[in-house]
PDB file of N, CA and C in Angstrom:
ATOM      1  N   UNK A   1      99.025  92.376  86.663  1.00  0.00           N
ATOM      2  CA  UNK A   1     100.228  91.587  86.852  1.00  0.00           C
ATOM      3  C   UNK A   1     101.132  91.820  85.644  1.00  0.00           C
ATOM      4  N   UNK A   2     102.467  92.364  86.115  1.00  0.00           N
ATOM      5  CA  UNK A   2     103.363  92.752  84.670  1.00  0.00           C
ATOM      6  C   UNK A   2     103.877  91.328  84.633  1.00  0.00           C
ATOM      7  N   UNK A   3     104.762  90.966  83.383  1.00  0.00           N
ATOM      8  CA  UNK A   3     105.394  90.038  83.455  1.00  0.00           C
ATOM      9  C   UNK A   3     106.247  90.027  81.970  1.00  0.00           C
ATOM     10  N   UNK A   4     107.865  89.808  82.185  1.00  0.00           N
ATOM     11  CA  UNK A   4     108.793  90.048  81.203  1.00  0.00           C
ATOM     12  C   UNK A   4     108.818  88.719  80.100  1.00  0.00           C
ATOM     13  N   UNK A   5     110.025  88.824  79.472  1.00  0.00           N
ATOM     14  CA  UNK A   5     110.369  87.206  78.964  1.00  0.00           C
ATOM     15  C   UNK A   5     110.415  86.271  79.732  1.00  0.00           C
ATOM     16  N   UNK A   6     111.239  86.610  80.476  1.00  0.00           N
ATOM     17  CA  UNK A   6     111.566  85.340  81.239  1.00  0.00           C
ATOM     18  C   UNK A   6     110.104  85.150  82.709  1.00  0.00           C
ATOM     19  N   UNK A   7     109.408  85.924  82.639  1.00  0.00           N
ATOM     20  CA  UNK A   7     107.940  85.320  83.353  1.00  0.00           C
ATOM     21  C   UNK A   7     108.105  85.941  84.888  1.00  0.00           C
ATOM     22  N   UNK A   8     109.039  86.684  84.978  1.00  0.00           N
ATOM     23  CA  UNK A   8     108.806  87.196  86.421  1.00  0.00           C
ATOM     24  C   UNK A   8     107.791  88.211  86.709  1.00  0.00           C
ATOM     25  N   UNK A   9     107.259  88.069  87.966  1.00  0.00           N
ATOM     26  CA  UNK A   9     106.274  88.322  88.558  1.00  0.00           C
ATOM     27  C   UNK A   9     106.950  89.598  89.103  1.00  0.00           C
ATOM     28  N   UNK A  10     105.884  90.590  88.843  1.00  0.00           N
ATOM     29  CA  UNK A  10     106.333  92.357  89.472  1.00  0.00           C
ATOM     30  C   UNK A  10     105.286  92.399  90.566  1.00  0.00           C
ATOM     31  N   UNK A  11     104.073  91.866  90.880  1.00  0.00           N
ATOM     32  CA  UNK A  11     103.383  91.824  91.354  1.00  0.00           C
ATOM     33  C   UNK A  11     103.517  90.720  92.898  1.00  0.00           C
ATOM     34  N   UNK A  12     103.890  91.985  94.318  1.00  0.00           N
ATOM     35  CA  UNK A  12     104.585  91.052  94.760  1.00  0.00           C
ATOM     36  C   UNK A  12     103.470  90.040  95.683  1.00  0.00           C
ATOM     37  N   UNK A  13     102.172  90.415  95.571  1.00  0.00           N
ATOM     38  CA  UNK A  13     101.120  89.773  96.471  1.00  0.00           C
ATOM     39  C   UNK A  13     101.243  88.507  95.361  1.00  0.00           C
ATOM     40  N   UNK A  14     101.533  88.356  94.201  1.00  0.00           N
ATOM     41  CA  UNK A  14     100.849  86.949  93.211  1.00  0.00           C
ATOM     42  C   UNK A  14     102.318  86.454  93.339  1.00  0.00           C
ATOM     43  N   UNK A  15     103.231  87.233  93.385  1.00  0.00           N
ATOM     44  CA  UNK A  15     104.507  86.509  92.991  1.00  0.00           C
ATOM     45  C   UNK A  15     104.888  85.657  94.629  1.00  0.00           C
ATOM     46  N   UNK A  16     104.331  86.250  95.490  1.00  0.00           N
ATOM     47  CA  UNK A  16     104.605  85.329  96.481  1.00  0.00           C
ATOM     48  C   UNK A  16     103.771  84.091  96.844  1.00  0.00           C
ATOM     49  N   UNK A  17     102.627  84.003  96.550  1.00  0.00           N
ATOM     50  CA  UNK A  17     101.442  82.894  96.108  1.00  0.00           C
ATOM     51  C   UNK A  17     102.359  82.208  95.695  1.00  0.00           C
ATOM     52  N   UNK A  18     102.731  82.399  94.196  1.00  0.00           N
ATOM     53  CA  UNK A  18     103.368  81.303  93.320  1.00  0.00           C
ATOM     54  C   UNK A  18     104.278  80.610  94.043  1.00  0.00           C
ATOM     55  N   UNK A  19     105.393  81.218  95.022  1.00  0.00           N
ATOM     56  CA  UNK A  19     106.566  80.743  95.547  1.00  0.00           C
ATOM     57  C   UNK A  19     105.905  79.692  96.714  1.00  0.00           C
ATOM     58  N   UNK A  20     105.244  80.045  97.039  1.00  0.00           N
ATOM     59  CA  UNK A  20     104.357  78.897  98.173  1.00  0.00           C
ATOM     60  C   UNK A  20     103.750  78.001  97.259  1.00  0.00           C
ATOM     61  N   UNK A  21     102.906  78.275  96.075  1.00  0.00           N
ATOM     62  CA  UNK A  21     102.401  76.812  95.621  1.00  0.00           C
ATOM     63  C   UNK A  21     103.251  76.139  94.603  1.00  0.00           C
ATOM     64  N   UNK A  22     104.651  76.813  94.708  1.00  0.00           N
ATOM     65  CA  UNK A  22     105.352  75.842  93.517  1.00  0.00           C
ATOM     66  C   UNK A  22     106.402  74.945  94.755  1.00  0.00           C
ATOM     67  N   UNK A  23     106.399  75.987  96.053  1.00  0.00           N
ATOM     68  CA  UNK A  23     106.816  74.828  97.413  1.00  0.00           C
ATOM     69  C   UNK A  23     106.382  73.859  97.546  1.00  0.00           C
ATOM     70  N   UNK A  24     104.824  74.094  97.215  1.00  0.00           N
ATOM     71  CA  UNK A  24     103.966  73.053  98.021  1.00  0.00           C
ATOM     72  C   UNK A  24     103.665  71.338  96.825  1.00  0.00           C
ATOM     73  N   UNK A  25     103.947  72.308  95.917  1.00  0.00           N
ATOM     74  CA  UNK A  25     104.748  71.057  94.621  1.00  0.00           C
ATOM     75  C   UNK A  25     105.683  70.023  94.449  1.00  0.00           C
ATOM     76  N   UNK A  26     106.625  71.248  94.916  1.00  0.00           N
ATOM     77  CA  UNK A  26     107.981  70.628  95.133  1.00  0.00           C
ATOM     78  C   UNK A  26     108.160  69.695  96.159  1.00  0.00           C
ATOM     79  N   UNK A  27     107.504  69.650  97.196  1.00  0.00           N
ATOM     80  CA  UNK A  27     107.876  68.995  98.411  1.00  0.00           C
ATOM     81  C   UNK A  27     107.228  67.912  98.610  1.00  0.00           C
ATOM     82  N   UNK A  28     106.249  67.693  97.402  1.00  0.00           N
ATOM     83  CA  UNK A  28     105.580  66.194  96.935  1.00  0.00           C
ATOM     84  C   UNK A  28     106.843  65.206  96.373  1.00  0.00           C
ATOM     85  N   UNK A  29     107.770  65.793  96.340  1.00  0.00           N
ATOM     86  CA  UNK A  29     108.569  64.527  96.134  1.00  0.00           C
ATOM     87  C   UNK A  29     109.716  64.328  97.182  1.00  0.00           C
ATOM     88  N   UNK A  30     109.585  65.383  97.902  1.00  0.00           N
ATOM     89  CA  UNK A  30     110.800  64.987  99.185  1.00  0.00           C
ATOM     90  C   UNK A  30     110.773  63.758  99.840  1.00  0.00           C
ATOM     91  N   UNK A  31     112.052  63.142 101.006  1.00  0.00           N
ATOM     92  CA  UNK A  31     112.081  61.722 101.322  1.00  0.00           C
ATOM     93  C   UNK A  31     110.599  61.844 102.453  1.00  0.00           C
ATOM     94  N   UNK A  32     110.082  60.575 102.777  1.00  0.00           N
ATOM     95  CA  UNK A  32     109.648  60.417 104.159  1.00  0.00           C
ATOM     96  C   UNK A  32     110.398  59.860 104.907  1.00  0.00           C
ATOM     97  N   UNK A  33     111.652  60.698 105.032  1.00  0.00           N
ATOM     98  CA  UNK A  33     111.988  60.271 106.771  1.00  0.00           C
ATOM     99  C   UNK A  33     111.654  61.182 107.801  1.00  0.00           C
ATOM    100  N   UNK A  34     111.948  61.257 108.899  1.00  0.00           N
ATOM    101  CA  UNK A  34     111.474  61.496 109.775  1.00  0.00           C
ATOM    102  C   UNK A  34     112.461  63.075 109.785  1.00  0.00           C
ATOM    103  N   UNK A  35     113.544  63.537 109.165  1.00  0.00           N
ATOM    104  CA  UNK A  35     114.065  64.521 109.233  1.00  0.00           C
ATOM    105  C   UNK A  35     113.540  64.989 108.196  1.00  0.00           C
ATOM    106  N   UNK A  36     113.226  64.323 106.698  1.00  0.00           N
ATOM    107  CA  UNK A  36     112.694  64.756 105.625  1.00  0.00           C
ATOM    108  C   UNK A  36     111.109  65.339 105.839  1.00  0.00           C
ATOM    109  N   UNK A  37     110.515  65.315 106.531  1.00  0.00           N
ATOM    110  CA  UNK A  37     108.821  65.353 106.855  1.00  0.00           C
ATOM    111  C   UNK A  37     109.124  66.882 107.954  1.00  0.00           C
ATOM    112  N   UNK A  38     109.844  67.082 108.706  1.00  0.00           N
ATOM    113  CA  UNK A  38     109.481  67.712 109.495  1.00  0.00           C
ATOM    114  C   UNK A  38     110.379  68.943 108.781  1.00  0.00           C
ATOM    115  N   UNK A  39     111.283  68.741 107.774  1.00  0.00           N
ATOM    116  CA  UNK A  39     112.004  69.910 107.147  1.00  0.00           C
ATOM    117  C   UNK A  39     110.843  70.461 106.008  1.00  0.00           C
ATOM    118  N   UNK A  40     110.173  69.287 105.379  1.00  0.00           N
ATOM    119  CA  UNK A  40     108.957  69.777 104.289  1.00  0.00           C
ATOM    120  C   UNK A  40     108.161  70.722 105.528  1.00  0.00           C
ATOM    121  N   UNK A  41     107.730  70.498 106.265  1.00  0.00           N
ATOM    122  CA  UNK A  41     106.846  71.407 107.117  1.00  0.00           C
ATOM    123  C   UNK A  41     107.456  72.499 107.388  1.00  0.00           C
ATOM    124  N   UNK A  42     108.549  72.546 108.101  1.00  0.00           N
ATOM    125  CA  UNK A  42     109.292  74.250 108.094  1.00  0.00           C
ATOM    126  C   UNK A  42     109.130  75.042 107.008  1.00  0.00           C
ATOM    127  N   UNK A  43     109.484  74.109 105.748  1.00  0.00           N
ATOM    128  CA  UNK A  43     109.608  75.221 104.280  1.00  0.00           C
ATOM    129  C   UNK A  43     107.982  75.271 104.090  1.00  0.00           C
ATOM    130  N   UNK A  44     107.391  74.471 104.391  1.00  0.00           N
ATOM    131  CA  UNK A  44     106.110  75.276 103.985  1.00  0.00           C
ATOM    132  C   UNK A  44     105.228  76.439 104.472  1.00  0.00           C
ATOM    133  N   UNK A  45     105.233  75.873 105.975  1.00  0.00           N
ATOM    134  CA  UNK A  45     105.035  76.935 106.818  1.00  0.00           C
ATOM    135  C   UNK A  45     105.609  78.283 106.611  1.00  0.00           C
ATOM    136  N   UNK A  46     107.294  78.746 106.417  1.00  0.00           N
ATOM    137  CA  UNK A  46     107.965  79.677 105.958  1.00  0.00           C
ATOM    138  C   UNK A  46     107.845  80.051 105.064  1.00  0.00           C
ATOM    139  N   UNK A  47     107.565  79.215 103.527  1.00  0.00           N
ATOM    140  CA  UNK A  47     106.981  79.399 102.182  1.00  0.00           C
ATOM    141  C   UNK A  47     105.939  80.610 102.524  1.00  0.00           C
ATOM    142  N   UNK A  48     104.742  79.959 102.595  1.00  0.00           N
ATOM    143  CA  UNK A  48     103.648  80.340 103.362  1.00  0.00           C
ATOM    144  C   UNK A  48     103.425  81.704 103.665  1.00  0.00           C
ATOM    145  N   UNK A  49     104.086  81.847 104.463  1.00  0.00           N
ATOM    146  CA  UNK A  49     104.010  83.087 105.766  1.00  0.00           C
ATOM    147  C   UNK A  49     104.818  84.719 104.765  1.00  0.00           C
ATOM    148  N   UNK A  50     105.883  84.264 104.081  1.00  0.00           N
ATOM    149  CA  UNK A  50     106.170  85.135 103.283  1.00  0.00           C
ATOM    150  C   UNK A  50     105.251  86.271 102.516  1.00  0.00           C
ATOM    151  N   UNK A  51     104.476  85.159 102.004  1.00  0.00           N
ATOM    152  CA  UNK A  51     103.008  86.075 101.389  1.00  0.00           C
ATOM    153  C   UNK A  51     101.826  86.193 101.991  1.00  0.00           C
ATOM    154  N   UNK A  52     101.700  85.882 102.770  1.00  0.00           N
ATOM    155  CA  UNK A  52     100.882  86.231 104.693  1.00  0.00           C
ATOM    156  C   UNK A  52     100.895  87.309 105.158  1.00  0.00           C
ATOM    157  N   UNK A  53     102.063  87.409 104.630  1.00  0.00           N
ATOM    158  CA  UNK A  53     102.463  88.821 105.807  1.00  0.00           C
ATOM    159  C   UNK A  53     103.259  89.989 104.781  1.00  0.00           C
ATOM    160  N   UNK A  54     103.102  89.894 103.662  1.00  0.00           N
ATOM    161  CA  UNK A  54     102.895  90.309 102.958  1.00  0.00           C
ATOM    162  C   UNK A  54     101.447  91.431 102.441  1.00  0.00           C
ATOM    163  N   UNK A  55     100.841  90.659 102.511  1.00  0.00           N
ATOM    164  CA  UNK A  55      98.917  90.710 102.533  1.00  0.00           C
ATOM    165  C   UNK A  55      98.787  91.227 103.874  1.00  0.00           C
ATOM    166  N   UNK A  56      99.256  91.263 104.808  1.00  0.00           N
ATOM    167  CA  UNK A  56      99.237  91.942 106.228  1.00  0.00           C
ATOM    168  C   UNK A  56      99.951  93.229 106.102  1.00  0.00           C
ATOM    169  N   UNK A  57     101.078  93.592 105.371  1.00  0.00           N
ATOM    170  CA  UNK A  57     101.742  94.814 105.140  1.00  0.00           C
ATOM    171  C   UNK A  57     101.010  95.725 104.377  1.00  0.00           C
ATOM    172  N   UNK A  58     100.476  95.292 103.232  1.00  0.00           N
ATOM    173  CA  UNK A  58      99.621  95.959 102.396  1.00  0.00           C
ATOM    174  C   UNK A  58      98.309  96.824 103.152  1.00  0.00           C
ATOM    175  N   UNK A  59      98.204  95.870 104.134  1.00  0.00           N
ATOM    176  CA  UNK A  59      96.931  96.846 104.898  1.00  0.00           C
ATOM    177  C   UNK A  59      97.239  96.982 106.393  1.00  0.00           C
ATOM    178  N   UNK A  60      98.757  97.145 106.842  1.00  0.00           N
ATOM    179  CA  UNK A  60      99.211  98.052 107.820  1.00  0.00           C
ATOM    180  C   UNK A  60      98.634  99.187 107.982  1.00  0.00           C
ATOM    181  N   UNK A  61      98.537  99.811 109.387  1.00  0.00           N
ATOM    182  CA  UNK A  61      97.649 100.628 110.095  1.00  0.00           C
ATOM    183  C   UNK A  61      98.925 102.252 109.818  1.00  0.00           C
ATOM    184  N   UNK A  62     100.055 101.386 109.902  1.00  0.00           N
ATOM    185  CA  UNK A  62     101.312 102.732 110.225  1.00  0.00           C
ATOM    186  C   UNK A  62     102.549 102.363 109.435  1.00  0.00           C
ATOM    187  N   UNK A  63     103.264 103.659 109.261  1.00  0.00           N
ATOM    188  CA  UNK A  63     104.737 103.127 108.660  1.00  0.00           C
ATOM    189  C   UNK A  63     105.746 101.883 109.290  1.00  0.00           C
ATOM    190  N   UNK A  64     105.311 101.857 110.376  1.00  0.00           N
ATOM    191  CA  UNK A  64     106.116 101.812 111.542  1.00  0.00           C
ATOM    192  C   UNK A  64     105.439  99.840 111.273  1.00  0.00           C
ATOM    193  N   UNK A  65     104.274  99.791 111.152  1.00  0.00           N
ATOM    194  CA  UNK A  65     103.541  98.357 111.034  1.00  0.00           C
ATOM    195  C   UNK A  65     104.095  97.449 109.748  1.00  0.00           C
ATOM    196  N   UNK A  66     104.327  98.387 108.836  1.00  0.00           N
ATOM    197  CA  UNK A  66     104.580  98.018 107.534  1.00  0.00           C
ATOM    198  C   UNK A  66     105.553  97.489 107.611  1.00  0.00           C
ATOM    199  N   UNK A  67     106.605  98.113 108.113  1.00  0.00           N
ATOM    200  CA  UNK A  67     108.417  98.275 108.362  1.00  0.00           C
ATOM    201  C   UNK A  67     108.420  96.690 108.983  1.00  0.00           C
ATOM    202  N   UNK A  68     107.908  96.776 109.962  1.00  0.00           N
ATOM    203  CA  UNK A  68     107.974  94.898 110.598  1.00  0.00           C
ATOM    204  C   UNK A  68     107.155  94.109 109.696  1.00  0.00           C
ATOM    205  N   UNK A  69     106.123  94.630 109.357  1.00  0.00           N
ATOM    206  CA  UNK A  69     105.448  93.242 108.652  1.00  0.00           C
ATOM    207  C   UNK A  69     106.648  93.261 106.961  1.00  0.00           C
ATOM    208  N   UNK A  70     106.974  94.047 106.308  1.00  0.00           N
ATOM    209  CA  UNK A  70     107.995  93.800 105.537  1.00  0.00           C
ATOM    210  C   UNK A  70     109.074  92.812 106.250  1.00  0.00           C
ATOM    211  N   UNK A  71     109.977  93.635 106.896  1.00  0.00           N
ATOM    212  CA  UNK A  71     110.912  92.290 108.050  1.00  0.00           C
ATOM    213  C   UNK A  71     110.491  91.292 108.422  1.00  0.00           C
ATOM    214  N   UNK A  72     109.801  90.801 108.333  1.00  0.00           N
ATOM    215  CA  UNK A  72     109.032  89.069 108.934  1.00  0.00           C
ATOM    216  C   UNK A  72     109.062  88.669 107.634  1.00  0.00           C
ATOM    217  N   UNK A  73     108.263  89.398 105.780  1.00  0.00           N
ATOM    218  CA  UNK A  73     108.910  88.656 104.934  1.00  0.00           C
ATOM    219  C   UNK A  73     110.093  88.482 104.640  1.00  0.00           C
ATOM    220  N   UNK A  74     111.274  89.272 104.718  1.00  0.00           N
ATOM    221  CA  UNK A  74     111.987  88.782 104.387  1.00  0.00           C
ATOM    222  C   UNK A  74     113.016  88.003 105.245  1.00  0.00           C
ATOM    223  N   UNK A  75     112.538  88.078 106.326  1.00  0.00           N
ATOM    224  CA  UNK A  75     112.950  86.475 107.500  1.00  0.00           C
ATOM    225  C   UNK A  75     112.095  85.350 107.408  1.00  0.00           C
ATOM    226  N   UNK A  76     111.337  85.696 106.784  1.00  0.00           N
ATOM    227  CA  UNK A  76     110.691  84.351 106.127  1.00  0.00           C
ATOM    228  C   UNK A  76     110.822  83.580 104.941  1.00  0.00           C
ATOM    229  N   UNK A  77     111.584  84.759 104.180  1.00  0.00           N
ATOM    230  CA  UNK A  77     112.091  84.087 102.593  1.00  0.00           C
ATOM    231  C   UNK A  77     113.454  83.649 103.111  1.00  0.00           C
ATOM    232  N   UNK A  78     113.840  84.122 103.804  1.00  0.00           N
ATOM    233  CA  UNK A  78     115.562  83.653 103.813  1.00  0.00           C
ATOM    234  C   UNK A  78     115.124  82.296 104.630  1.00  0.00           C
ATOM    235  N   UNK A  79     114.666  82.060 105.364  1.00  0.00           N
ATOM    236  CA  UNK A  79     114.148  80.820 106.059  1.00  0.00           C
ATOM    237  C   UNK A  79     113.802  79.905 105.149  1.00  0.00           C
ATOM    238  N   UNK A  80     112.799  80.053 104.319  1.00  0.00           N
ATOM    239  CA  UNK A  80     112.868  79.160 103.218  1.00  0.00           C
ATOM    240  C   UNK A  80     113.609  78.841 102.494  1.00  0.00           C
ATOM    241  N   UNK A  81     114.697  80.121 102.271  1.00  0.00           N
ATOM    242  CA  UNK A  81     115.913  79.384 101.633  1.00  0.00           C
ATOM    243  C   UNK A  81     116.547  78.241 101.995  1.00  0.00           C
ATOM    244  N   UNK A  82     116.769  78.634 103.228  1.00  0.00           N
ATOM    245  CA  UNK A  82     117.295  77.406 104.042  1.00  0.00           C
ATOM    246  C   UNK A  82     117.250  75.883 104.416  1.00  0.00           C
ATOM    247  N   UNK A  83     115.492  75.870 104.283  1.00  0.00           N
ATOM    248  CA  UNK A  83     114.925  74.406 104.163  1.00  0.00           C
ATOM    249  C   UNK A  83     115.161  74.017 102.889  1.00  0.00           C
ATOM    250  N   UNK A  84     115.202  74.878 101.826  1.00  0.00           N
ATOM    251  CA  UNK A  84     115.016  74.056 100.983  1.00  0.00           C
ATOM    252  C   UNK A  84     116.431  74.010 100.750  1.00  0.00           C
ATOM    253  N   UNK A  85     117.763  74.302 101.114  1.00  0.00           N
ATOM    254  CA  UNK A  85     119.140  73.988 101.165  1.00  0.00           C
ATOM    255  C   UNK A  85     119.408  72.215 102.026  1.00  0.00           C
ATOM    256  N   UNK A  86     118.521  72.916 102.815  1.00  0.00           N
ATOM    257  CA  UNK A  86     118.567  70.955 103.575  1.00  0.00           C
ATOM    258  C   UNK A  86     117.717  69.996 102.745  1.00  0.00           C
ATOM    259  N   UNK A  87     116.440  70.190 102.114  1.00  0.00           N
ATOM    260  CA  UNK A  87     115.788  69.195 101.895  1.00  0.00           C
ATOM    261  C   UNK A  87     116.703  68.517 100.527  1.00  0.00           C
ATOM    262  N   UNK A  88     116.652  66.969 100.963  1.00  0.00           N
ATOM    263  CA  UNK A  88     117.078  66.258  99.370  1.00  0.00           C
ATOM    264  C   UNK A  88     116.373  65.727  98.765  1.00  0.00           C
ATOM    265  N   UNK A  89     116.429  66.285  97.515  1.00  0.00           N
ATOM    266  CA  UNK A  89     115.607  65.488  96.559  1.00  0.00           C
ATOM    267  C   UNK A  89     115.756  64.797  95.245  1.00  0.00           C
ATOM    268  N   UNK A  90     114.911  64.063  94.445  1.00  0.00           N
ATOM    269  CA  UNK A  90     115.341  63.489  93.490  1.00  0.00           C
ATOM    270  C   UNK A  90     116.235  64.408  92.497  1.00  0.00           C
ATOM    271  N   UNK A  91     116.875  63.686  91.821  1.00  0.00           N
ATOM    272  CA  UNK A  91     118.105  64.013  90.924  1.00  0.00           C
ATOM    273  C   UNK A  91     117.119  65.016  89.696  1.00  0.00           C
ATOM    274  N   UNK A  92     115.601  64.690  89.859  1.00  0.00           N
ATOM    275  CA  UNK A  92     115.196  65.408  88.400  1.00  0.00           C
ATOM    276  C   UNK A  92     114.683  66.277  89.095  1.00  0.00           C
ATOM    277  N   UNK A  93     114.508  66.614  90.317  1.00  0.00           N
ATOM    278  CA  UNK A  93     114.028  68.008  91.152  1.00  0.00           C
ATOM    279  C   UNK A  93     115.169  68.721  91.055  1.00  0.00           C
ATOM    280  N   UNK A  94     116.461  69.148  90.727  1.00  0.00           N
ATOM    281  CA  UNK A  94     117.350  69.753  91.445  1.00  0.00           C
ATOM    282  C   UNK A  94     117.341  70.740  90.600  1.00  0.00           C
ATOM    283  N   UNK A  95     116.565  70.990  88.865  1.00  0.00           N
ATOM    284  CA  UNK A  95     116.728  72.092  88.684  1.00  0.00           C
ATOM    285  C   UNK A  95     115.561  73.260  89.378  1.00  0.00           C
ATOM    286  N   UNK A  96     114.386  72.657  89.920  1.00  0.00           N
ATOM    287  CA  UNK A  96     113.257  73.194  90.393  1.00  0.00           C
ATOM    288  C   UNK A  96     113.790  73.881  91.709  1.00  0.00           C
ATOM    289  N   UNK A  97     114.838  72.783  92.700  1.00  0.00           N
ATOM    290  CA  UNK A  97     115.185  73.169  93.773  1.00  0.00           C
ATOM    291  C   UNK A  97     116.080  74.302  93.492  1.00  0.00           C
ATOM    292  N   UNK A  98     117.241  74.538  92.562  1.00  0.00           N
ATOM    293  CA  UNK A  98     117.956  75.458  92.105  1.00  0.00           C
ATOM    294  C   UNK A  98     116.907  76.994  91.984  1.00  0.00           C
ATOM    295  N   UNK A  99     115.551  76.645  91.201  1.00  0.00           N
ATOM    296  CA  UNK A  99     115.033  77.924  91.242  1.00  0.00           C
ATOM    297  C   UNK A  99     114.257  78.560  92.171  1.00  0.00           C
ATOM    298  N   UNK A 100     113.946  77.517  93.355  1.00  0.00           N
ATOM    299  CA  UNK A 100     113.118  77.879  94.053  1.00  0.00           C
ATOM    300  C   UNK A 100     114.173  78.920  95.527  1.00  0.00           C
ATOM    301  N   UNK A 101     115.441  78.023  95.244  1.00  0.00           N
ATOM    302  CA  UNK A 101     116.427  78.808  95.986  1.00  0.00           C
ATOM    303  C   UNK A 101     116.660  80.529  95.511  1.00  0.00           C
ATOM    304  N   UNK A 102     116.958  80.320  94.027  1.00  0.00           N
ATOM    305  CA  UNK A 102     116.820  81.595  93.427  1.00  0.00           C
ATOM    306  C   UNK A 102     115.826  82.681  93.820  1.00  0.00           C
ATOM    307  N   UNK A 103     113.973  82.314  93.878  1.00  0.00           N
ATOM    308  CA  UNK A 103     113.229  82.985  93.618  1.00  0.00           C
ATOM    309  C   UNK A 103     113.415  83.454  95.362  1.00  0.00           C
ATOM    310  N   UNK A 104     113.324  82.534  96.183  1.00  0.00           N
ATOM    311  CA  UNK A 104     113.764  82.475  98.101  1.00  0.00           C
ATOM    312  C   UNK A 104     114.507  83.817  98.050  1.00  0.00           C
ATOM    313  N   UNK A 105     116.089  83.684  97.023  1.00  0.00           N
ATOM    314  CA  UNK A 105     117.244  84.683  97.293  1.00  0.00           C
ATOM    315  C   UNK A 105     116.542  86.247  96.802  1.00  0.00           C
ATOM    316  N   UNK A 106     115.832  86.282  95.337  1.00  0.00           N
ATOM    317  CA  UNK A 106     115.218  87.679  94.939  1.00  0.00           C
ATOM    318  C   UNK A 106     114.212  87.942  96.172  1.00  0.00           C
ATOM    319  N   UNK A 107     113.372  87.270  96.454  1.00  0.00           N
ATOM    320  CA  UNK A 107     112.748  87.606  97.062  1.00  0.00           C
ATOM    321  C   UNK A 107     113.262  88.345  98.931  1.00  0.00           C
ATOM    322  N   UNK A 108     114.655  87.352  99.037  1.00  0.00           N
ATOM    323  CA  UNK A 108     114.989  88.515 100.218  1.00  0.00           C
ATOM    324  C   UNK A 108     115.097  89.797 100.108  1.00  0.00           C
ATOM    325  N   UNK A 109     115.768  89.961  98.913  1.00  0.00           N
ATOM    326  CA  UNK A 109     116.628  91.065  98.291  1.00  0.00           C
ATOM    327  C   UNK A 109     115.757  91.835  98.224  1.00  0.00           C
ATOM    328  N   UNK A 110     114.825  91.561  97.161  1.00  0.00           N
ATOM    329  CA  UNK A 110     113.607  92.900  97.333  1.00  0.00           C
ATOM    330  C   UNK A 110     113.119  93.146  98.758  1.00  0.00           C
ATOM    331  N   UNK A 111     112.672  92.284  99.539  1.00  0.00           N
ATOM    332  CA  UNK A 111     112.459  93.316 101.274  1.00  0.00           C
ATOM    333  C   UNK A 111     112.937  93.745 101.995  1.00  0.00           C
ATOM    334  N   UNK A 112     114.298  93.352 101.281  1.00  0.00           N
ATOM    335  CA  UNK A 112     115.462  94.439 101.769  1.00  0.00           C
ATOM    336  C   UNK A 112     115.247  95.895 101.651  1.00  0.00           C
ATOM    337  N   UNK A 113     115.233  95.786 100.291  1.00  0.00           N
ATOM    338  CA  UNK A 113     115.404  96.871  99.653  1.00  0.00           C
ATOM    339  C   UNK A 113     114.082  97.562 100.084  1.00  0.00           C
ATOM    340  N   UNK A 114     113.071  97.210 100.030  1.00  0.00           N
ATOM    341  CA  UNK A 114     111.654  98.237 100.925  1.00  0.00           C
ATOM    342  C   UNK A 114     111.912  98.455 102.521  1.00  0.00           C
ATOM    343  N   UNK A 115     112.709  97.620 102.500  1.00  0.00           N
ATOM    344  CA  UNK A 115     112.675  98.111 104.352  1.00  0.00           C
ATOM    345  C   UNK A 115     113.756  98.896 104.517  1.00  0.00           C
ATOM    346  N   UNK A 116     114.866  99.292 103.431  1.00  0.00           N
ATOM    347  CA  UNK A 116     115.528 100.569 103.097  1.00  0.00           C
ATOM    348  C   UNK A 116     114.649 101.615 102.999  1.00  0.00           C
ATOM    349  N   UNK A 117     114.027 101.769 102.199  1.00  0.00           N
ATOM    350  CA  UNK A 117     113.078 102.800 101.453  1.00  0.00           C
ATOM    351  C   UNK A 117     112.263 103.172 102.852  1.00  0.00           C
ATOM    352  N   UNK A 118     111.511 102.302 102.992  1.00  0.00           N
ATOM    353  CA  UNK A 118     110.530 102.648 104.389  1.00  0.00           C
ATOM    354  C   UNK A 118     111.618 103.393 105.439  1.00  0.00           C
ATOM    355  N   UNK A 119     112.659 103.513 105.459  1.00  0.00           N
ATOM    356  CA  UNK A 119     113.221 103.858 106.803  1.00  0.00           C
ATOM    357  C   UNK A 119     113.050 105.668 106.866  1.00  0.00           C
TER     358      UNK A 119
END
């Protein structure tokens, strides 16, 4: 696992772990309402699945397997972006929510950029 000053993860099987269990952190303080509960479940589920299928690309059968299982992460990170654009949370979460949007946005960007490369 490389890792710079500022602590980013090059390693994209651990770096996507992290983004799911710092979700699954974060969303310990979201509201319980009834829109708040079922938006924590989307982002986690989507959290989730990012590095799922991730770990499913890595041991694709074909180029062609890889190419979609790459595309599902990064329709799964941008998805998470999204919940966590709706979810509200306390006033002392918002710099966590700020980065978790961030790490959501790199993380599209890079499966972009492999599902360039793969083509």
């Amino acid at each position: 696992m490389v890792q710079t000053q500022n602590q980013k993860i090059y390693d994209l099987g651990e770096r996507t772990k992290k983004f799911a269990m710092r979700v699954r952190e974060y969303v310990k303080s979201a509201p319980k309402s009834i829109a708040g509960i079922e938006d924590v479940k989307q982002l986690v589920r989507s959290s989730g699945s990012v590095g799922a299928n991730y770990i499913e690309a890595e041991e694709s059968l074909s180029r062609k397997d890889f190419a979609m299982r790459i595309k599902i992460c990064r329709k799964e990170a941008k998805e998470s972006r999204y919940w966590l654009e709706l979810i509200a949370v306390k006033t002392d979460q918002t710099d966590e929510k700020a980065a978790l949007i961030q790490e959501a946005t790199e993380l599209t960007k890079i499966f972009g950029a492999i599902v360039e490369k793969s083509k």
